[in-house]
C-alpha atoms as a PDB file:
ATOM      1  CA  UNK A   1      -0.022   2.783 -38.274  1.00  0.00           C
ATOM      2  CA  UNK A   2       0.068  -0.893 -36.791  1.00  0.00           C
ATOM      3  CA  UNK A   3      -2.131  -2.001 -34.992  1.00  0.00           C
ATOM      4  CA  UNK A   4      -2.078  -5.047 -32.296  1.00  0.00           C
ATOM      5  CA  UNK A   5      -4.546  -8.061 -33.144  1.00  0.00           C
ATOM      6  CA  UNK A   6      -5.583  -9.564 -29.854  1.00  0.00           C
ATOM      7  CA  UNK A   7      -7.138 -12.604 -31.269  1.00  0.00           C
ATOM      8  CA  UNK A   8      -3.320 -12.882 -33.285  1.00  0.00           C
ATOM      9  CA  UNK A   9      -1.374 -11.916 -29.546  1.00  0.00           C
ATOM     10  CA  UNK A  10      -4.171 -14.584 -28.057  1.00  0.00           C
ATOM     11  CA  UNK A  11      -2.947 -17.763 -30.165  1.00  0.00           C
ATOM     12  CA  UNK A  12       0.696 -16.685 -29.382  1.00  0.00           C
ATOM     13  CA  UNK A  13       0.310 -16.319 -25.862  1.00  0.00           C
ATOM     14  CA  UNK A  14      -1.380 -20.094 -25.871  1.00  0.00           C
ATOM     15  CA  UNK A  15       1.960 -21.675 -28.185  1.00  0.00           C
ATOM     16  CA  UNK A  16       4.024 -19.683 -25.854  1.00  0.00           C
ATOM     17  CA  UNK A  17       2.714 -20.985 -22.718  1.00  0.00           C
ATOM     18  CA  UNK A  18       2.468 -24.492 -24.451  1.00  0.00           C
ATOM     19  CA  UNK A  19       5.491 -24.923 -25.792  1.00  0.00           C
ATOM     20  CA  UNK A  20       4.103 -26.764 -29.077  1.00  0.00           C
ATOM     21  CA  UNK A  21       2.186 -25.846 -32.176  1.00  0.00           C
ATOM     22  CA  UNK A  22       0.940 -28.686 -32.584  1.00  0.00           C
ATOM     23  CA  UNK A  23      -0.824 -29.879 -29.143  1.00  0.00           C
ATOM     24  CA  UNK A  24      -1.663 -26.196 -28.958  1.00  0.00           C
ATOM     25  CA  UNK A  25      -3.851 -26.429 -32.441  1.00  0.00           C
ATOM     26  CA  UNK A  26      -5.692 -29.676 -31.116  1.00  0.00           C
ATOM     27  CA  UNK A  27      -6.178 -27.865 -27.836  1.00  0.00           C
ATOM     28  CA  UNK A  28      -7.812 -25.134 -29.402  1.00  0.00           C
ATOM     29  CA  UNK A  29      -9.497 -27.141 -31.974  1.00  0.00           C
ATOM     30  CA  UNK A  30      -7.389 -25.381 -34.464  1.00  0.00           C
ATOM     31  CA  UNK A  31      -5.043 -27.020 -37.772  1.00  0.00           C
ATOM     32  CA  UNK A  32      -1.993 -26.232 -37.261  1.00  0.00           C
ATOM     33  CA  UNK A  33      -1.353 -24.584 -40.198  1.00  0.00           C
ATOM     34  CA  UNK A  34      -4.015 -21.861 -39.109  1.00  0.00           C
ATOM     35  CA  UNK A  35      -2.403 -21.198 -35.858  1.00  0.00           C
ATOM     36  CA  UNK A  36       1.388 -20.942 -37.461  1.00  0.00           C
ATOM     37  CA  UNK A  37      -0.420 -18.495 -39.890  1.00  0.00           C
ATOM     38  CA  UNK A  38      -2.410 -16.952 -37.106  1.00  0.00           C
ATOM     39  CA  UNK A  39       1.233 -16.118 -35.045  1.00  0.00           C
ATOM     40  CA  UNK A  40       2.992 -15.286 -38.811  1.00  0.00           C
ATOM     41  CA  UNK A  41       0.746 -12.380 -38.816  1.00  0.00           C
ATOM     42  CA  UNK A  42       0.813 -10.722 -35.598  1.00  0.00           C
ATOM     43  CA  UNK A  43       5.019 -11.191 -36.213  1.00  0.00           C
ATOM     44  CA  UNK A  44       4.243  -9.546 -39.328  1.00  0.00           C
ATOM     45  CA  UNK A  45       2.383  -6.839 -38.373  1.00  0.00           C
ATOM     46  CA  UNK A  46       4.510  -5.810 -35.497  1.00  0.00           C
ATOM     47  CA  UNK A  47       8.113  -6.209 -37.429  1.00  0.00           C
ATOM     48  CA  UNK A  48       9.496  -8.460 -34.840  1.00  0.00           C
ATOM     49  CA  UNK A  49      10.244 -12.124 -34.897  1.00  0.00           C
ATOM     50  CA  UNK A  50       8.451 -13.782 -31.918  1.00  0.00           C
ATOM     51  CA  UNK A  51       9.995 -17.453 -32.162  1.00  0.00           C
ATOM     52  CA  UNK A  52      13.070 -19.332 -33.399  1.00  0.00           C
ATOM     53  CA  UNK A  53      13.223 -22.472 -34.728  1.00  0.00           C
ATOM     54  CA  UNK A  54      15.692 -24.982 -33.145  1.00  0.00           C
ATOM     55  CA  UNK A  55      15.000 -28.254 -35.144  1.00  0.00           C
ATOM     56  CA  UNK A  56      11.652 -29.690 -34.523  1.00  0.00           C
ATOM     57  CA  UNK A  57      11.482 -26.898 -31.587  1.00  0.00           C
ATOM     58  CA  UNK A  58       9.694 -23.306 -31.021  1.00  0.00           C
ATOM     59  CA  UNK A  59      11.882 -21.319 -28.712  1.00  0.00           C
ATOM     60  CA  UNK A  60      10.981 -17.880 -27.718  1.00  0.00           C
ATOM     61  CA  UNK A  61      13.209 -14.920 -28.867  1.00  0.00           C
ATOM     62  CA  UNK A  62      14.462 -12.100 -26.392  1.00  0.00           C
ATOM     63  CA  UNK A  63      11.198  -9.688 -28.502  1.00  0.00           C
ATOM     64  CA  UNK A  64       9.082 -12.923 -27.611  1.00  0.00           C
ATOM     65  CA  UNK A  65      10.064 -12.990 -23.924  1.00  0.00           C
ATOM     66  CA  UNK A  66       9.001  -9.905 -23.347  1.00  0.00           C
ATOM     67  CA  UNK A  67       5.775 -10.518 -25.587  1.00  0.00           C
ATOM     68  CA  UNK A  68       4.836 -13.342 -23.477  1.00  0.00           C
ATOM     69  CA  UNK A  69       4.548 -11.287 -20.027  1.00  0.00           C
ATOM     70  CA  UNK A  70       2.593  -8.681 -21.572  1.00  0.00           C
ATOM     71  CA  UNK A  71       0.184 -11.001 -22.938  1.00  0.00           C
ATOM     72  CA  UNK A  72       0.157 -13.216 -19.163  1.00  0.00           C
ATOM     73  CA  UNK A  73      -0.820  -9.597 -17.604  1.00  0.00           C
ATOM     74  CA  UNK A  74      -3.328  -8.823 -20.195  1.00  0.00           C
ATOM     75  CA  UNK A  75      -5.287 -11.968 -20.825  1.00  0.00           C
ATOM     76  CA  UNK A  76      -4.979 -12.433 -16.965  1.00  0.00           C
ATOM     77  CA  UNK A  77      -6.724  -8.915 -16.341  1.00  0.00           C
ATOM     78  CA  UNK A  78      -9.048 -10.043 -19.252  1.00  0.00           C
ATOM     79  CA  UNK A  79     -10.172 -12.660 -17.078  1.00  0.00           C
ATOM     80  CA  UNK A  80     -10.903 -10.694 -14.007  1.00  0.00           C
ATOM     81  CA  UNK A  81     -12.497  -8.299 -15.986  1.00  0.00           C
ATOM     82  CA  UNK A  82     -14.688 -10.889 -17.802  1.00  0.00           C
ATOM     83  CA  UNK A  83     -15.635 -12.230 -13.977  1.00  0.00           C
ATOM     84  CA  UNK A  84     -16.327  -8.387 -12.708  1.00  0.00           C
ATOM     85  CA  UNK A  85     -18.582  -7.287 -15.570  1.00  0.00           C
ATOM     86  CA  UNK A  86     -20.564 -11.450 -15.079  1.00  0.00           C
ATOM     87  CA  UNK A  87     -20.515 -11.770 -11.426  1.00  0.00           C
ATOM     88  CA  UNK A  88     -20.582  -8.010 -10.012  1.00  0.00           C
ATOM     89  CA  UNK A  89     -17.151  -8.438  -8.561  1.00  0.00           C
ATOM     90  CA  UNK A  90     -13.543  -8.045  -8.531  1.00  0.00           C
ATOM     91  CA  UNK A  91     -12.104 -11.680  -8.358  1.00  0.00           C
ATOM     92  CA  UNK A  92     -10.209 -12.556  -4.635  1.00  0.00           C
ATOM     93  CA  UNK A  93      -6.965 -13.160  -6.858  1.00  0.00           C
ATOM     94  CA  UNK A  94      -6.984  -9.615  -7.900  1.00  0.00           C
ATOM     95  CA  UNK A  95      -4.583  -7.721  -5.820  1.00  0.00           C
ATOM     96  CA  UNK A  96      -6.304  -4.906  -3.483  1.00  0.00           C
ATOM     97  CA  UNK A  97      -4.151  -1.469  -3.833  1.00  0.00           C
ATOM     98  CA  UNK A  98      -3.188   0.223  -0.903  1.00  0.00           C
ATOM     99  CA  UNK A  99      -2.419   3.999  -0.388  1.00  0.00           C
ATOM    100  CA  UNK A 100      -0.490   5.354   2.595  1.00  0.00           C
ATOM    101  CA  UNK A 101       0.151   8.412   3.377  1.00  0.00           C
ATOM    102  CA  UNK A 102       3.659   8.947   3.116  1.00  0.00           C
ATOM    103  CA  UNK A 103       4.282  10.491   6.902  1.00  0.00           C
ATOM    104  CA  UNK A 104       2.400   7.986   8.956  1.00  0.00           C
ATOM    105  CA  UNK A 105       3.237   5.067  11.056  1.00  0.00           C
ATOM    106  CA  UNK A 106       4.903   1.567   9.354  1.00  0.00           C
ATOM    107  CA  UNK A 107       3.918  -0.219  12.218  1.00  0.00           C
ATOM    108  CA  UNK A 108       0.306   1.075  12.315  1.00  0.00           C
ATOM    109  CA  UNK A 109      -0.034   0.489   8.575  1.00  0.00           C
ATOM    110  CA  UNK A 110       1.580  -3.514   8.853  1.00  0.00           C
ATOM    111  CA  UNK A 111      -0.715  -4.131  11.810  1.00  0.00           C
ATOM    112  CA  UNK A 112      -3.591  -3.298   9.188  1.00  0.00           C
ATOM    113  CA  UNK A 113      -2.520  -5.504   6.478  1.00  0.00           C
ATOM    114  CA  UNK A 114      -1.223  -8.684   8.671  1.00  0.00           C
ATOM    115  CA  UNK A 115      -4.492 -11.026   7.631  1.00  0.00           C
ATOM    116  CA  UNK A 116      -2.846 -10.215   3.857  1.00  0.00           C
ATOM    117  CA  UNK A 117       0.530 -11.242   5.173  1.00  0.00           C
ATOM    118  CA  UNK A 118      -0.414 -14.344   6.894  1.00  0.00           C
ATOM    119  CA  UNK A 119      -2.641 -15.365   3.382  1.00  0.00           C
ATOM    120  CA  UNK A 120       0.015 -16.808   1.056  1.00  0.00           C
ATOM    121  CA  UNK A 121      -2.315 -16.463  -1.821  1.00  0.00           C
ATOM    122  CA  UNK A 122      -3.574 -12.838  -1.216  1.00  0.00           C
ATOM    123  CA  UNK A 123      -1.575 -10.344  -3.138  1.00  0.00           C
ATOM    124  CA  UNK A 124      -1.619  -6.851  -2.688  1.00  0.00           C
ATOM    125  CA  UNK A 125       0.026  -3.526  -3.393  1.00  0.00           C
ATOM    126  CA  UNK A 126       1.364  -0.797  -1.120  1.00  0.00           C
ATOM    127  CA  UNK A 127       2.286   2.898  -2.563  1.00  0.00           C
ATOM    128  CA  UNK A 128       3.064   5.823  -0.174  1.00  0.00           C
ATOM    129  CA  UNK A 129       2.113   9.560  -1.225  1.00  0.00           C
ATOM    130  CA  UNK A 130       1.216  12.620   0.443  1.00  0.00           C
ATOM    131  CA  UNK A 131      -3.148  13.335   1.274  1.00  0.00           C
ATOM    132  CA  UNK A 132      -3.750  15.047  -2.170  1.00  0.00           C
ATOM    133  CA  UNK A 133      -2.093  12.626  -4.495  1.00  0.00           C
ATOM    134  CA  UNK A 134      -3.790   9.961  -2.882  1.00  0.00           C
ATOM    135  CA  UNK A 135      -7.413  11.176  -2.652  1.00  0.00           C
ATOM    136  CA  UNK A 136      -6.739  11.930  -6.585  1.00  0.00           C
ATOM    137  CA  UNK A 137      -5.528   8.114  -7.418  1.00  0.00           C
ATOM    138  CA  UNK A 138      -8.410   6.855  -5.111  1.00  0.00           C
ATOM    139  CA  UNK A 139     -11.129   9.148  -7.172  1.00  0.00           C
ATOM    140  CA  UNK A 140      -9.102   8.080 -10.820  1.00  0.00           C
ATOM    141  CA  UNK A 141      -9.806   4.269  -9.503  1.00  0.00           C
ATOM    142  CA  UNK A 142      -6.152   3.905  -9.327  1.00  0.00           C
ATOM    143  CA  UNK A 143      -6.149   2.464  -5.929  1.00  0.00           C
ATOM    144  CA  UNK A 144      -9.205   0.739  -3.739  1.00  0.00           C
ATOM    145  CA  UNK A 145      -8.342   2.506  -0.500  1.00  0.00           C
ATOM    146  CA  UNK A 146      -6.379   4.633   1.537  1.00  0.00           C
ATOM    147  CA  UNK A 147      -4.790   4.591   5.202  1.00  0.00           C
ATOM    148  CA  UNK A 148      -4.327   7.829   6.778  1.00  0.00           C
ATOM    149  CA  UNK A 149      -3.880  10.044   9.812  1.00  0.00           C
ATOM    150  CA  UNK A 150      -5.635  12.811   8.556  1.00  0.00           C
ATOM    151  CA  UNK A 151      -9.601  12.757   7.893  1.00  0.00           C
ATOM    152  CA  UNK A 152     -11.532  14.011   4.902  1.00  0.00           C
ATOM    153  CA  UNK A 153     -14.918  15.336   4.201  1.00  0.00           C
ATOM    154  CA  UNK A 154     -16.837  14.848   0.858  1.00  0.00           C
ATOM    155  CA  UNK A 155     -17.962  17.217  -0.909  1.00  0.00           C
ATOM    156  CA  UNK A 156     -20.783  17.759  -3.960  1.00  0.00           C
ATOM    157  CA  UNK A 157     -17.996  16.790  -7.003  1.00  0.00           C
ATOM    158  CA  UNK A 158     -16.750  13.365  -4.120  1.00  0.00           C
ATOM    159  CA  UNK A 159     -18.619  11.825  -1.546  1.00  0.00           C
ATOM    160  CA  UNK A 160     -15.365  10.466   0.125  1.00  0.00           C
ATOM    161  CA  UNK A 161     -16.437   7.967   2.605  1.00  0.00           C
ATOM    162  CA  UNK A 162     -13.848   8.213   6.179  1.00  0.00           C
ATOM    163  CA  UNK A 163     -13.850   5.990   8.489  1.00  0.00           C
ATOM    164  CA  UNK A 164     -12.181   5.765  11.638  1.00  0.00           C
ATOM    165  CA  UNK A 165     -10.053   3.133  12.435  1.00  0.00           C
ATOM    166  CA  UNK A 166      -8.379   3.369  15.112  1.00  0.00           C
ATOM    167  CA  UNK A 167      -7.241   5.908  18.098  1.00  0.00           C
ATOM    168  CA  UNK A 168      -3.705   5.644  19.306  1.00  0.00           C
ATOM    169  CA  UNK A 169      -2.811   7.268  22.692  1.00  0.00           C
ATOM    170  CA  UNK A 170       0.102   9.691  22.324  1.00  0.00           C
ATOM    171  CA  UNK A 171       3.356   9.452  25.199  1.00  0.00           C
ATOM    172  CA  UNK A 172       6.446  11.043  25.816  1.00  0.00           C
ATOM    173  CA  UNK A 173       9.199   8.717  24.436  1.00  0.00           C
ATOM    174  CA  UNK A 174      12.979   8.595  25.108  1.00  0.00           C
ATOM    175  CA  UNK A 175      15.839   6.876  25.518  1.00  0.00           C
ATOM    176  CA  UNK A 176      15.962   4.749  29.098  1.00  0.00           C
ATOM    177  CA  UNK A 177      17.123   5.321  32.327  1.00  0.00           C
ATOM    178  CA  UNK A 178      16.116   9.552  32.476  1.00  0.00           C
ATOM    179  CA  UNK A 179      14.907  10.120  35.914  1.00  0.00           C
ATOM    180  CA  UNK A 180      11.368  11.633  35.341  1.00  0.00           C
ATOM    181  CA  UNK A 181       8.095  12.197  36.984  1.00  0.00           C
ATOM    182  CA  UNK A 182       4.653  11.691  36.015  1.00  0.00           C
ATOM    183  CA  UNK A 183       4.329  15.354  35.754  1.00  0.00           C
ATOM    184  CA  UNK A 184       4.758  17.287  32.519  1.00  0.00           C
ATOM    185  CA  UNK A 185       5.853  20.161  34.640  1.00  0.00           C
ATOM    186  CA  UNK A 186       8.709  18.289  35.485  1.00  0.00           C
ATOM    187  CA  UNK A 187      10.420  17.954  32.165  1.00  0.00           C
ATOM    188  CA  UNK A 188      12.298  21.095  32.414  1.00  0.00           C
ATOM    189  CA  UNK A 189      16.082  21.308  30.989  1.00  0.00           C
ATOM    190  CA  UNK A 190      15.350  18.151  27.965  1.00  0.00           C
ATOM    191  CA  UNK A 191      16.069  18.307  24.874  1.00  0.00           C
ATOM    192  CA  UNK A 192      13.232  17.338  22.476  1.00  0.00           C
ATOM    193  CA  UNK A 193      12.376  16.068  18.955  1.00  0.00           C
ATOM    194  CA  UNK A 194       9.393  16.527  17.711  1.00  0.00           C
ATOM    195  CA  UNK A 195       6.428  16.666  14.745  1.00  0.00           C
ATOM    196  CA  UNK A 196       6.304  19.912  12.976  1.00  0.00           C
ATOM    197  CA  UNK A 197       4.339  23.088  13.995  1.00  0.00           C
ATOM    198  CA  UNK A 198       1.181  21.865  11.973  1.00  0.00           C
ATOM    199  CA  UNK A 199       0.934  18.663  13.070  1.00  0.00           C
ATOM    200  CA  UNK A 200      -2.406  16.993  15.341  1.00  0.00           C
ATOM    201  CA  UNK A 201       0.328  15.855  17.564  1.00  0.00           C
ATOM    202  CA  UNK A 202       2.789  18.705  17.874  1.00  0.00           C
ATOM    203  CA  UNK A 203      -0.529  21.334  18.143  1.00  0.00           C
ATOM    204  CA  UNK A 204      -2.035  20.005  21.378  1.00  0.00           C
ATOM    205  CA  UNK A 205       1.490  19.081  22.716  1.00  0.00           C
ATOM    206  CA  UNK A 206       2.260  22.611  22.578  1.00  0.00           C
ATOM    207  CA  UNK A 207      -1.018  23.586  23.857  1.00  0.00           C
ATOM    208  CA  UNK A 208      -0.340  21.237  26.564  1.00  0.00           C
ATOM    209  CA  UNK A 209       3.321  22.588  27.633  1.00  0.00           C
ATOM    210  CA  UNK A 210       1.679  25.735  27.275  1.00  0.00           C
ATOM    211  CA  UNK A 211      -0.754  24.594  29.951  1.00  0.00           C
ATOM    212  CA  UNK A 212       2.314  23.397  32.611  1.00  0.00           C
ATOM    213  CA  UNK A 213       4.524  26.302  31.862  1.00  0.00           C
ATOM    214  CA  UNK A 214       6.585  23.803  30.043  1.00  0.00           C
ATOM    215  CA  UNK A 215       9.262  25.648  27.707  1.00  0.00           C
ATOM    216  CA  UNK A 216      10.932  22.582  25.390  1.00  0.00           C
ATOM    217  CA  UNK A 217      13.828  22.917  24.175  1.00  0.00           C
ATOM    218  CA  UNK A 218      13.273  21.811  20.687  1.00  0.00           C
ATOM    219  CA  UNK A 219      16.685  20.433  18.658  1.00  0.00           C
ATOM    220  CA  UNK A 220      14.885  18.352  15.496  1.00  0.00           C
ATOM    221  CA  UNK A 221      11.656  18.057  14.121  1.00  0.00           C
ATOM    222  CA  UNK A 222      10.344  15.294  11.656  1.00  0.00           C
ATOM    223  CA  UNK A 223       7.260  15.211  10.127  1.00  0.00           C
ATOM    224  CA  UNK A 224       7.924  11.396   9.117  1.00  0.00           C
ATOM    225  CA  UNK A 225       7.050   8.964  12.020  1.00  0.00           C
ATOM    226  CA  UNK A 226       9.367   6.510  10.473  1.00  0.00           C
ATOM    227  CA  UNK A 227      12.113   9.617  11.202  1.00  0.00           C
ATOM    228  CA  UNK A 228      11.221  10.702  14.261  1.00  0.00           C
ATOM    229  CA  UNK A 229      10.996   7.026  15.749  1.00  0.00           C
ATOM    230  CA  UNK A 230      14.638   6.920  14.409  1.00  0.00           C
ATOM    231  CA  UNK A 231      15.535   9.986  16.266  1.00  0.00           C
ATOM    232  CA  UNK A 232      13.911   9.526  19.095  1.00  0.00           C
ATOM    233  CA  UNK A 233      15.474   6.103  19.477  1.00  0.00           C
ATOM    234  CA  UNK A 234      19.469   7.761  18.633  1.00  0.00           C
ATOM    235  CA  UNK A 235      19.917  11.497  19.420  1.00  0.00           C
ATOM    236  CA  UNK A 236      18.777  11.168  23.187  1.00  0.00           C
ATOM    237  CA  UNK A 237      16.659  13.439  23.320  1.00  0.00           C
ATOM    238  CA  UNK A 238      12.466  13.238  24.560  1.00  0.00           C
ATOM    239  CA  UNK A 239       9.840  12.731  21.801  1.00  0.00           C
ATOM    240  CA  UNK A 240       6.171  12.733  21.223  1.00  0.00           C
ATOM    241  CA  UNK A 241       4.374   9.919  19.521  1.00  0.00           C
ATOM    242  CA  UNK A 242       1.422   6.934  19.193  1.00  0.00           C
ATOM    243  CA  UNK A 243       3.111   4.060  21.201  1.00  0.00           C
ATOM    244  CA  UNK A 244       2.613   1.757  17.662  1.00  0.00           C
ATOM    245  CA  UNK A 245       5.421   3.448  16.332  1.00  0.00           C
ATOM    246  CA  UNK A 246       8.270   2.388  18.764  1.00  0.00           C
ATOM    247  CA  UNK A 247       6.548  -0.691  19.721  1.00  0.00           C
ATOM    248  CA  UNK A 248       9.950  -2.899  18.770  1.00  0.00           C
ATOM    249  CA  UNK A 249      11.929  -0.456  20.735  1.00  0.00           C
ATOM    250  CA  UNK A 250      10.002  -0.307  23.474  1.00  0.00           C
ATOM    251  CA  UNK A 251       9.885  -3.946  23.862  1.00  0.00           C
ATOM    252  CA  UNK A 252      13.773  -4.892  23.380  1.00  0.00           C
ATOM    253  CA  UNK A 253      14.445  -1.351  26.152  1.00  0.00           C
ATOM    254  CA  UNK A 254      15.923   0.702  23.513  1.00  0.00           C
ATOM    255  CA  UNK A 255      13.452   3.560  24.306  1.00  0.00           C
ATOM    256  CA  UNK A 256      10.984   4.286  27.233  1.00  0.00           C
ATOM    257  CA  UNK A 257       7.262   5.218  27.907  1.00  0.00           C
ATOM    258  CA  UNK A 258       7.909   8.153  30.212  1.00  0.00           C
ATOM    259  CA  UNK A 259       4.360   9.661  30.292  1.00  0.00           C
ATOM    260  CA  UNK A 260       1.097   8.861  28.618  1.00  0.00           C
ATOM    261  CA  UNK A 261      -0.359  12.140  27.194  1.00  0.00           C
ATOM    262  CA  UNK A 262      -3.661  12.782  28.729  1.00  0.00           C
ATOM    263  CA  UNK A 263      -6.550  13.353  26.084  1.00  0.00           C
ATOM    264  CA  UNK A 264      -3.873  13.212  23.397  1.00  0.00           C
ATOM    265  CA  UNK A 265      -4.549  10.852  20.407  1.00  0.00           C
ATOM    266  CA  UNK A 266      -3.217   9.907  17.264  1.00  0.00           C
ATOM    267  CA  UNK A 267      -5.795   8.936  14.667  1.00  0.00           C
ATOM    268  CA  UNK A 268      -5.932   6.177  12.130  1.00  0.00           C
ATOM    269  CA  UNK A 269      -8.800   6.246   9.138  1.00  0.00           C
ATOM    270  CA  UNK A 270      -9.387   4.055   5.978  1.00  0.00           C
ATOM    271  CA  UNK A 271     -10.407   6.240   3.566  1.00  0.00           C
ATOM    272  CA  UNK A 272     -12.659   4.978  -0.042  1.00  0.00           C
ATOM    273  CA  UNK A 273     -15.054   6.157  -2.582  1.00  0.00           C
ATOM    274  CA  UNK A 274     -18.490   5.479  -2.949  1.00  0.00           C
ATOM    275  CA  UNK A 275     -18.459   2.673  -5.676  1.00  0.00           C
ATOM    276  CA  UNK A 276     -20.727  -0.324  -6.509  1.00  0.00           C
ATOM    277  CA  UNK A 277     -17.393  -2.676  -6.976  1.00  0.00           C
ATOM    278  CA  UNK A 278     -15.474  -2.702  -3.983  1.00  0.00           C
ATOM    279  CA  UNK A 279     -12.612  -5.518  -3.624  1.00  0.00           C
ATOM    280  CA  UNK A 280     -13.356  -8.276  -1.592  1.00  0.00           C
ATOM    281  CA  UNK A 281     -10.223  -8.278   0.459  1.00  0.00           C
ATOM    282  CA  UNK A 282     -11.643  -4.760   2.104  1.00  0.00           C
ATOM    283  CA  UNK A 283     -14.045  -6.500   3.873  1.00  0.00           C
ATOM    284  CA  UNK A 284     -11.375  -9.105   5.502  1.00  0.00           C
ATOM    285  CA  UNK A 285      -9.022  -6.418   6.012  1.00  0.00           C
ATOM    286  CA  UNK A 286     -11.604  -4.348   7.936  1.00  0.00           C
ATOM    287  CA  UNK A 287     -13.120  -6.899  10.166  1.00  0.00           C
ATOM    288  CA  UNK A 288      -9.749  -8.372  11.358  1.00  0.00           C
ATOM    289  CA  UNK A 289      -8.680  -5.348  12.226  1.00  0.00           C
ATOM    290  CA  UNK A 290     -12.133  -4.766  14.175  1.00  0.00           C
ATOM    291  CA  UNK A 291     -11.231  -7.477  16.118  1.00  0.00           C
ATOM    292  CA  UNK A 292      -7.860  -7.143  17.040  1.00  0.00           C
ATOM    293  CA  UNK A 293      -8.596  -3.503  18.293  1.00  0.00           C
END
């Protein structure tokens, strides 16, 4: 069984990058001859030609292409890792990795990451599951934190460490122009879209109707904000939800605050692990959004 030389992939990745053998050798204090052998070998070993000549020329074949970005992400990560294990920490380049879960608001989770946005040098990457998957990627290292509406607790095999980030009042949202009152008791005869039975939201809406004899008549329900804001902004009919999500619509008079929920919330927590490393972009993220709340 082959097996890949890194010290062979390292001198191709340098000609590759370079362009020539030659001032690639006297960069690396290397005769030429050594390096052409050095590349020879790891075409060798892996059955594949890497370059073609085209007179005094090295190009790259279609098997070297592809070579070439492996080795960039590899001797890239190489050199984050190298400044981790040195320096105690991930480098700012690295890009921070972002769970969402997969039901809560855009808006809510863009207003989080808008110092990354307005950084043209920060990179970062966003992934969307539901609580479980995510809470098993954070705990495999596979991301560095997670947005969500729902909290978590730790327990003895992970000390999950919740925060809360924010609390979004919940209102009755609709399209404009309905003539209703400030009283819950009022909203007789609509038609309504709303969360599902088991949601935060739809629990202590019901508990409110419940409260002011309020019977809804419910036609849809959406357990995705990004859905429901959709609905609630074309079928016409009443909906319950965090301002944040509709906050376009309600500006441009597509939809309408009708009544602000009393003592009903929405909220918002950043959810990590308890780790030594943690990226330095966290600490931005989390102290701009401090501020702007």
């Amino acid at each position: 069984m082959n097996r890949l030389n890194y010290h062979h992939l390292y001198y191709f990745w340098q000609v590759a990058k370079g362009g020539n053998l030659t001032e690639t050798a006297q960069r690396l204090h290397i005769s030429q001859s050594a390096l052409s052998a050095q590349i020879k070998q790891l075409e060798h070993s892996m059955q594949v030609q890497l370059f073609a000549r085209q007179g005094r020329k090295l190009v790259l074949t279609d098997s070297g292409y592809q070579t070439l970005k492996y080795a960039e992400d590899i001797f890239s990560r190489g050199a984050e890792l190298e400044q981790l294990l040195l320096k105690g920490m991930q480098p700012q380049s690295s890009p921070i990795r972002i769970g969402t879960l997969a039901t809560m608001s855009r808006n809510f989770i863009e207003s989080f990451i808008t110092p990354l946005l307005a950084t043209a040098d920060s990179r970062y990457s966003l992934v969307s599951m539901h609580q479980t998957a995510l809470l098993n990627a954070l705990a495999q290292h596979q991301l560095d934190l997670v947005l969500s509406n729902i909290a978590v607790q730790g327990n003895d095999s992970q000390l999950w460490q919740c925060r809360l980030l924010a609390r979004q009042p919940v209102a009755v949202i609709g399209p404009p122009g309905k003539a209703l009152s400030d009283n819950l008791a009022a909203y007789q005869q609509q038609r309504w879209v709303l969360p599902p039975v088991q949601s935060p939201i739809r629990t202590a809406f019901d508990a409110l109707a419940a409260q002011y004899q309020l019977r809804p008549d419910v036609v849809a329900e959406a357990d995705d904000m990004a859905m429901l804001r959709l609905l609630a902004r074309d079928s016409g009919a009443l909906s319950v939800m965090p301002e944040v999500v509709v906050k376009d619509e309600l500006k441009s008079g597509r939809l309408q605050k009708y009544l602000a929920l009393p003592q009903l919330y929405e909220n918002f927590y950043i959810i990590t692990t308890q780790r030594e490393l943690l990226h330095p972009q966290l600490a931005v993220l989390l102290q701009a959004f401090t501020q702007t709340t």
